[in-house]
C-alpha atoms as a PDB file:
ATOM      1  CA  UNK A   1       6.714 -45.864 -27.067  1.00  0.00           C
ATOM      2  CA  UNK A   2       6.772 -46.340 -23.388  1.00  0.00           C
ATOM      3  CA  UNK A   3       9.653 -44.441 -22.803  1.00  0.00           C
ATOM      4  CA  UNK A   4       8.544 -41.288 -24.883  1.00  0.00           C
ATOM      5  CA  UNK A   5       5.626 -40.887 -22.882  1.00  0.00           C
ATOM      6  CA  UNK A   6       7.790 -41.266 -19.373  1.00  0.00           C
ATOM      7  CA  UNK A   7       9.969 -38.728 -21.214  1.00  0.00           C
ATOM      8  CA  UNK A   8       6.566 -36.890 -21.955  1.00  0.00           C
ATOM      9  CA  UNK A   9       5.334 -36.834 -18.405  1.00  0.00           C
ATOM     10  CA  UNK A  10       8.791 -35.803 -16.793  1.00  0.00           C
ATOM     11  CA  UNK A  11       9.148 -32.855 -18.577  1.00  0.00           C
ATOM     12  CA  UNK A  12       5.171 -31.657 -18.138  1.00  0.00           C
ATOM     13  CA  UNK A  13       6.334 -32.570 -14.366  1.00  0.00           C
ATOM     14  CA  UNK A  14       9.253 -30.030 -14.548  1.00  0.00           C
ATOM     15  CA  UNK A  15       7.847 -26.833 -16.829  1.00  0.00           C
ATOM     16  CA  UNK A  16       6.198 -24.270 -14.516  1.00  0.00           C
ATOM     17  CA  UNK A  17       2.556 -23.173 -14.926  1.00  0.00           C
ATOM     18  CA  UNK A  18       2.527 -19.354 -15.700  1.00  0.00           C
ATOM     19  CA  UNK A  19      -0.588 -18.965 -17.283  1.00  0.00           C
ATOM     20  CA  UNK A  20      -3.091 -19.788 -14.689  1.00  0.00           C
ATOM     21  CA  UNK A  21      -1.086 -16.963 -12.291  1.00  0.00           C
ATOM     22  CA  UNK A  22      -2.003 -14.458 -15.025  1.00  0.00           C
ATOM     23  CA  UNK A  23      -5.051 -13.251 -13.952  1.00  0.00           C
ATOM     24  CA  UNK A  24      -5.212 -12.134 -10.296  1.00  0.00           C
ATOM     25  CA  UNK A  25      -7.827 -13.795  -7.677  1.00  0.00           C
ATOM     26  CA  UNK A  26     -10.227 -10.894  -5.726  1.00  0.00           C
ATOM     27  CA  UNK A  27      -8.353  -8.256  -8.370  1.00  0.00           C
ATOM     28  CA  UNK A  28     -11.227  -6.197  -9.850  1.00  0.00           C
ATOM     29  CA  UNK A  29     -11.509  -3.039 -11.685  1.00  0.00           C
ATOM     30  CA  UNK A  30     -13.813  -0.397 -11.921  1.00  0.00           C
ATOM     31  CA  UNK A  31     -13.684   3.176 -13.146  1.00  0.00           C
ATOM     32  CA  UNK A  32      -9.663   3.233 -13.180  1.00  0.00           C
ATOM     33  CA  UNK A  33      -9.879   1.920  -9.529  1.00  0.00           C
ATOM     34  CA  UNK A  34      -7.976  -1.182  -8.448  1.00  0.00           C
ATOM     35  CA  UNK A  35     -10.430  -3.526  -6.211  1.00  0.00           C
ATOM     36  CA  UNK A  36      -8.454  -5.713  -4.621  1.00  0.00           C
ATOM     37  CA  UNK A  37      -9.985  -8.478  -1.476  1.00  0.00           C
ATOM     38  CA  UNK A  38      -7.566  -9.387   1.003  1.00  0.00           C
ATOM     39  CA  UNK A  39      -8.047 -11.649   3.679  1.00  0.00           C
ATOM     40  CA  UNK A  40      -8.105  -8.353   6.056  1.00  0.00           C
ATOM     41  CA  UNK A  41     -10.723  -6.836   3.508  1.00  0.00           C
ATOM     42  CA  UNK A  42     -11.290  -4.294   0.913  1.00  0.00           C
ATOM     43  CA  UNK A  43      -8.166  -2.497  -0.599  1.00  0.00           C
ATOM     44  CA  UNK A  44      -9.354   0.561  -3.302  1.00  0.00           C
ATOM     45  CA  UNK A  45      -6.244   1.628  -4.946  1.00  0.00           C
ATOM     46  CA  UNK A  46      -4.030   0.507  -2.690  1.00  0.00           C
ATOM     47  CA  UNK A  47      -5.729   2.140   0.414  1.00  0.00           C
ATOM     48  CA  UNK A  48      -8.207  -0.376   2.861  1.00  0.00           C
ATOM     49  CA  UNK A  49     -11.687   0.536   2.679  1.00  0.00           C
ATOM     50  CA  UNK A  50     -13.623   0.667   6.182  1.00  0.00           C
ATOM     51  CA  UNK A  51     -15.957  -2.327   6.894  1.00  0.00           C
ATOM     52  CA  UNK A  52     -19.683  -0.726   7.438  1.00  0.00           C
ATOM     53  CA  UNK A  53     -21.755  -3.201   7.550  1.00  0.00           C
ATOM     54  CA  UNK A  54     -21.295  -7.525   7.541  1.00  0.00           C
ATOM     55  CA  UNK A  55     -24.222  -9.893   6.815  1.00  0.00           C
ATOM     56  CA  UNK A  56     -24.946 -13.521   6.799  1.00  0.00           C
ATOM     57  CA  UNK A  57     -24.489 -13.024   2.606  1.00  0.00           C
ATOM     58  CA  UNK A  58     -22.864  -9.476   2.222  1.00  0.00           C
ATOM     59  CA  UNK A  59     -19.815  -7.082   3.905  1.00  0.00           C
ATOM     60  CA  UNK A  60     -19.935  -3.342   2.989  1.00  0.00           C
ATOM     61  CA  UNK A  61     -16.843  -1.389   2.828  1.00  0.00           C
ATOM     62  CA  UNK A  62     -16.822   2.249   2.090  1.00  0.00           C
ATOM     63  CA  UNK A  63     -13.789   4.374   1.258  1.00  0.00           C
ATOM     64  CA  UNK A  64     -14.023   7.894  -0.144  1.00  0.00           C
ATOM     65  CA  UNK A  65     -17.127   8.485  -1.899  1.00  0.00           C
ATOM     66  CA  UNK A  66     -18.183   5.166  -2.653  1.00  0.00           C
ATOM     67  CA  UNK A  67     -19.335   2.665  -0.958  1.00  0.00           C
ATOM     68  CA  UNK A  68     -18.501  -0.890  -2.092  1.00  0.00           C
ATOM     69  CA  UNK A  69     -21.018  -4.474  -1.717  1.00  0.00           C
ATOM     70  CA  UNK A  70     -19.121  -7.751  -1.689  1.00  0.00           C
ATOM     71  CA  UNK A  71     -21.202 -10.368  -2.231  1.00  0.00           C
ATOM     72  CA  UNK A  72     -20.426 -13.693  -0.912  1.00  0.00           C
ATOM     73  CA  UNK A  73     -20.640 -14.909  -4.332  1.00  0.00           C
ATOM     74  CA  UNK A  74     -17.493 -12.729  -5.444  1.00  0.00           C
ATOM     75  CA  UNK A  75     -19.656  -9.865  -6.970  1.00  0.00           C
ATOM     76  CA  UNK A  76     -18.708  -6.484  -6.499  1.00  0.00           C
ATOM     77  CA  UNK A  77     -21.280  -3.451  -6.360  1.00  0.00           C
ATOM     78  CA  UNK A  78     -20.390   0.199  -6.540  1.00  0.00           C
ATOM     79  CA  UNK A  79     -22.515   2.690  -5.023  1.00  0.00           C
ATOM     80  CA  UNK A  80     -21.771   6.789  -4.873  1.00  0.00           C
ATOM     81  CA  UNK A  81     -22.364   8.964  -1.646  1.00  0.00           C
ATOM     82  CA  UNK A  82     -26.007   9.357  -2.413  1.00  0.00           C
ATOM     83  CA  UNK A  83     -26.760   5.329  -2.255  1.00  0.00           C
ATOM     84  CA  UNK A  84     -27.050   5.053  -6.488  1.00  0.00           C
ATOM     85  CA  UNK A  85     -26.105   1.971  -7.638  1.00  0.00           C
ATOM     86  CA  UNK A  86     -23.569   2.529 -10.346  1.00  0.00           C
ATOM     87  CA  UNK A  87     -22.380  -1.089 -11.395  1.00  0.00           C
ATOM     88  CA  UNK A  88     -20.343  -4.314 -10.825  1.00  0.00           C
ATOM     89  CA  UNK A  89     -16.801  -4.129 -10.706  1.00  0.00           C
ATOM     90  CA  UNK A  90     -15.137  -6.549 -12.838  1.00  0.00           C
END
């Protein structure tokens, strides 16, 4: 018994963990754009967005016509040119 759980433990010891790399950290999506946070900031489809604005709780990036709220608590607003709030990114 002892030796089929050393056994046991060795080989969960040697199998690589693929499923927890599945899903991308700071990867969101929202309306076929690709919302990615880097350590440098924003990326929208592959392009940086520009940092407007930084508070103690919130940065704001814009790039192209939207402008883009990350929340220090990972959330992800989208807002159009005119200032409408059109969702979370997820």
């Amino acid at each position: 018994m002892q030796k089929q759980r050393e056994i046991l433990t060795n080989v969960h010891k040697n199998v690589d963990q693929k499923a927890q790399a599945a899903k991308k950290a700071g990867v969101k999506h929202w309306n076929g754009m690709k919302l990615e946070m880097t350590p440098n900031g924003l990326v929208v489809d592959g392009k940086p967005a520009a940092t407007a604005e930084e508070t103690k709780e919130t940065t704001t990036y814009q790039q192209g016509l939207y402008t883009f709220i990350a929340y220090k608590n990972g959330k992800l607003a989208v807002m159009d040119d005119k200032g409408v709030f059109k969702g979370y990114a997820k």
